[in-house]
N, C-alpha and C. Protein backbone atom coordinates (compact mmCIF):
# COMPACT_ATOMS: atom_id res chain seq x y z
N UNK A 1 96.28 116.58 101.15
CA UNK A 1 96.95 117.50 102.02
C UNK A 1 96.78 117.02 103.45
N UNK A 2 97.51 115.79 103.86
CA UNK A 2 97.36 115.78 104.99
C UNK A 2 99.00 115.28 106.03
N UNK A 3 99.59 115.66 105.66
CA UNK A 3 100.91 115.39 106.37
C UNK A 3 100.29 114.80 107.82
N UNK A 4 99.38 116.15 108.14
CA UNK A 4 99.27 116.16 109.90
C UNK A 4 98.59 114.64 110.02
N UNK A 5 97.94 113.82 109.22
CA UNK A 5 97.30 112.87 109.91
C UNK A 5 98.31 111.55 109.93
N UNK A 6 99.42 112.01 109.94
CA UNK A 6 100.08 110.72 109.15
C UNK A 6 101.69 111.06 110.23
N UNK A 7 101.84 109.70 110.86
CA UNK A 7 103.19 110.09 112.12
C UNK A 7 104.22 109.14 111.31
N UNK A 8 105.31 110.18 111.04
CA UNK A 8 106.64 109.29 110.75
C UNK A 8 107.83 109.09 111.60
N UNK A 9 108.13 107.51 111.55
CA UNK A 9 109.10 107.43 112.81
C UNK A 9 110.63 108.10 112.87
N UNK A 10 110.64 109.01 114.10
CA UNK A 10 111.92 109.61 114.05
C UNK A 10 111.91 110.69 113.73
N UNK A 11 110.47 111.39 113.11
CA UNK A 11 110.44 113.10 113.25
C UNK A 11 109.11 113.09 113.87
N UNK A 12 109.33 114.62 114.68
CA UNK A 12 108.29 115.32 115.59
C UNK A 12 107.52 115.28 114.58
N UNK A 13 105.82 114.88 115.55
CA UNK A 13 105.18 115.49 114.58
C UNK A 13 104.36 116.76 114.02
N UNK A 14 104.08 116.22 112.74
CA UNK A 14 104.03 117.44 111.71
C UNK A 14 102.15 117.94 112.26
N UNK A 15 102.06 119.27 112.24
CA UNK A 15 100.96 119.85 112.75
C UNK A 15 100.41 120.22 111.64
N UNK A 16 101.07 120.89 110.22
CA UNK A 16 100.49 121.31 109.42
C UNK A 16 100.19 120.23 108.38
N UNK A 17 98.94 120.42 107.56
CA UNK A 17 98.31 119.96 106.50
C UNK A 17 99.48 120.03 105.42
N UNK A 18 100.28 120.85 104.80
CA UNK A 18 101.11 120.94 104.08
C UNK A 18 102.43 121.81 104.40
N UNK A 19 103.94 121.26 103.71
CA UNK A 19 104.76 122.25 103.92
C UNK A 19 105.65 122.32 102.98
N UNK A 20 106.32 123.49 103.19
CA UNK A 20 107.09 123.82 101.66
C UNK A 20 108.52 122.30 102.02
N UNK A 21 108.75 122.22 100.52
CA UNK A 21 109.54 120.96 100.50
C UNK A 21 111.29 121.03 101.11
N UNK A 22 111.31 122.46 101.31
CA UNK A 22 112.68 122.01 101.85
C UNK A 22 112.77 122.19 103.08
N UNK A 23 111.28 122.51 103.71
CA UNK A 23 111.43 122.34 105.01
C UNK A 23 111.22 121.08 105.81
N UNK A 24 110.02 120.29 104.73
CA UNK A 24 110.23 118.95 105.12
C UNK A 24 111.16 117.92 104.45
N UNK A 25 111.64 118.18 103.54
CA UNK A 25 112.81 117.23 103.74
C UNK A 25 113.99 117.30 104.56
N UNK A 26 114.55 118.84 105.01
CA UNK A 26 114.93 118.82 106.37
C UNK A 26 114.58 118.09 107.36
N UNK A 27 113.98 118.29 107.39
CA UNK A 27 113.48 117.35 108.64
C UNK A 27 113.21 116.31 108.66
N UNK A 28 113.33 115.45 107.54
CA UNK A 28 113.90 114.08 107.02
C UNK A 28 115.11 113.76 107.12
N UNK A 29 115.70 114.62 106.64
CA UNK A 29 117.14 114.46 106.52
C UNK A 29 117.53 114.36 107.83
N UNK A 30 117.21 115.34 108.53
CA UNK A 30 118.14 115.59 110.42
C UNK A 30 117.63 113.86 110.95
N UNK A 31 115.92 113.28 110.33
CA UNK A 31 115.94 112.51 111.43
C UNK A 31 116.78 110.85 110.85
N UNK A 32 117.44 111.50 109.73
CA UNK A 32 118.75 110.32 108.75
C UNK A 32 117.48 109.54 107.62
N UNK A 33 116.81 110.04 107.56
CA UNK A 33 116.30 109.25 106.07
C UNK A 33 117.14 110.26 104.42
N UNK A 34 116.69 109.36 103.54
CA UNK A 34 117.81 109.56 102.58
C UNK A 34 116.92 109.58 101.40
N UNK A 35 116.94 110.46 100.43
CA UNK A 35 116.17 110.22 99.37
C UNK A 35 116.70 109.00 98.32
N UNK A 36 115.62 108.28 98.11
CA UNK A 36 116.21 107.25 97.22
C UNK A 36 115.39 106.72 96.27
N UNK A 37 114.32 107.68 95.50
CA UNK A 37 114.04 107.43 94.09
C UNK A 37 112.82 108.70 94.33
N UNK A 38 112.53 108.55 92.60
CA UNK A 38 111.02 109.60 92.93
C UNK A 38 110.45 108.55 91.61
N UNK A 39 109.36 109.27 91.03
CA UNK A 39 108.29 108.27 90.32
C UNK A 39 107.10 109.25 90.07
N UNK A 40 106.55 109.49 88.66
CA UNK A 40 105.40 110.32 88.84
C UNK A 40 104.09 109.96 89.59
N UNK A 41 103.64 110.34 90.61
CA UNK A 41 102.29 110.02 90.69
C UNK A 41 100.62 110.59 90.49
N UNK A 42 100.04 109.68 90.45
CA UNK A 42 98.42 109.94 90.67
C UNK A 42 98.34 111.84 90.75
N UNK A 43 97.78 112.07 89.28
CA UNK A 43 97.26 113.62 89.65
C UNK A 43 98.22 114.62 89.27
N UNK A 44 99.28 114.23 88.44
CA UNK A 44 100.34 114.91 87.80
C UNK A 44 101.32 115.43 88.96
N UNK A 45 101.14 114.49 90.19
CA UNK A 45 102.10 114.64 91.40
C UNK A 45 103.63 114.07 91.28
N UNK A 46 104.34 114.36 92.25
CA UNK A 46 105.74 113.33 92.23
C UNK A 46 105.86 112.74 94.07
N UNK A 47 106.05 111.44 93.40
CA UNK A 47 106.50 110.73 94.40
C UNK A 47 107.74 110.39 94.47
N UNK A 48 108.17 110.75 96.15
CA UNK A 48 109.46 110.23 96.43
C UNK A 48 109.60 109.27 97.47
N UNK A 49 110.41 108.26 97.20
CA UNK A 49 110.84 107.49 98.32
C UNK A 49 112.12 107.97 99.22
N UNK A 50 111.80 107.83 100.49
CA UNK A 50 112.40 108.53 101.54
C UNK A 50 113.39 106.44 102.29
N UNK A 51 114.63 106.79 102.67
CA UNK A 51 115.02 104.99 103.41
C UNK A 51 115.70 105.82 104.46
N UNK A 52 115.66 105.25 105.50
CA UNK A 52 116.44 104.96 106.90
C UNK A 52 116.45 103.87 107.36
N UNK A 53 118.15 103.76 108.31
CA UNK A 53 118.86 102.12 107.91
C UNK A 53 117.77 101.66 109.48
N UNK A 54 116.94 102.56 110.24
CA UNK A 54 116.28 101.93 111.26
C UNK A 54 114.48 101.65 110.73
N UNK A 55 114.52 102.50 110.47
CA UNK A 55 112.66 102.65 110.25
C UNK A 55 112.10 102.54 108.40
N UNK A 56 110.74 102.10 108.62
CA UNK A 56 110.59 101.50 107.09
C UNK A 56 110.68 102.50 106.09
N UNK A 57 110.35 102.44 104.89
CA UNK A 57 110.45 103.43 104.25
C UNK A 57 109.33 103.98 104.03
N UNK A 58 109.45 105.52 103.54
CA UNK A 58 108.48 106.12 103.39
C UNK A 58 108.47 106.49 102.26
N UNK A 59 106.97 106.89 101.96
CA UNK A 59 106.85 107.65 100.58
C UNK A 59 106.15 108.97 100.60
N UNK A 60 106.27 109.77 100.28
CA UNK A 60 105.99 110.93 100.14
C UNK A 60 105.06 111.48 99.14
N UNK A 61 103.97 112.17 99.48
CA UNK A 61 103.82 113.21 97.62
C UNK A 61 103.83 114.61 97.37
N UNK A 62 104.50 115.29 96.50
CA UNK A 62 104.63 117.04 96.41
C UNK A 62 103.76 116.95 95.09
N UNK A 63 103.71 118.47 95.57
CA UNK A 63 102.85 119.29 93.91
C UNK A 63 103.71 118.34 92.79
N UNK A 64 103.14 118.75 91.71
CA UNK A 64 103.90 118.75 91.00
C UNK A 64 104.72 119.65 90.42
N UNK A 65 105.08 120.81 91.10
CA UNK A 65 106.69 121.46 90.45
C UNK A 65 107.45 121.14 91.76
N UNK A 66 107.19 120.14 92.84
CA UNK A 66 108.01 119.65 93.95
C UNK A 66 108.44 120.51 95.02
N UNK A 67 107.55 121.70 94.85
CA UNK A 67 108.08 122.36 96.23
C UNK A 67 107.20 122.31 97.39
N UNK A 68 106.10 121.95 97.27
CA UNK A 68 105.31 121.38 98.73
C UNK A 68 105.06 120.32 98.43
N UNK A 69 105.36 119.64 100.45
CA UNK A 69 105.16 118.49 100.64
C UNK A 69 103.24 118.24 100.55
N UNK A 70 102.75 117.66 100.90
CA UNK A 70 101.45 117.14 100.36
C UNK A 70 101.07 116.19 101.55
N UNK A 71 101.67 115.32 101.48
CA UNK A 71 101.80 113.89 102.26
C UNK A 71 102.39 113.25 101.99
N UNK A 72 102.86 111.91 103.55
CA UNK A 72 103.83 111.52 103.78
C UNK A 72 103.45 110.30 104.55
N UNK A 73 103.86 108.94 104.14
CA UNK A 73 103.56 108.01 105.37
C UNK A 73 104.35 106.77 105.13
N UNK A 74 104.82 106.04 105.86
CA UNK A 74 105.48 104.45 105.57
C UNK A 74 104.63 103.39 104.92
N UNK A 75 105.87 103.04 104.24
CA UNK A 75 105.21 102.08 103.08
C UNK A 75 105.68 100.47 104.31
N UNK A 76 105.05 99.39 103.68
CA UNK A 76 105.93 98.35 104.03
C UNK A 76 106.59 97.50 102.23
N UNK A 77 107.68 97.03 103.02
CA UNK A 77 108.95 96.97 102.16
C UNK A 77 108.65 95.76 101.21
């Protein structure tokens, strides 16, 4: 649970430890990243990959029924 420690390029950053998922993928979306796969992860979580055509990609992790975000940070490609 740490969104807040983790700065992604092109959105303000995030203050809270966790947030419900359609508020942060909003705010993915406004800053033009694009969802472009998910993948189960570590801990019966889901991972998603987040692309924008400027900044690297990111990966994400929610609960696992996907409605809070968890954490969030850039991968390199």
């Amino acid at each position: 649970m740490t969104l807040d420690r983790h700065r992604i390029d092109g959105v303000a950053p995030i203050t809270a430890k966790i947030l419900p998922a359609e508020v942060f993928d909003e705010r993915l979306s406004q800053a033009g990243y694009t969802k472009a796969g998910s993948a189960p992860a570590q801990g019966n979580r889901l991972k998603v990959w987040w692309v924008h055509a400027e900044y690297a990609r990111v990966e994400a992790i929610y609960s696992p029924d996907g409605a809070t975000a968890i954490t969030a940070y850039h991968v390199a490609v």
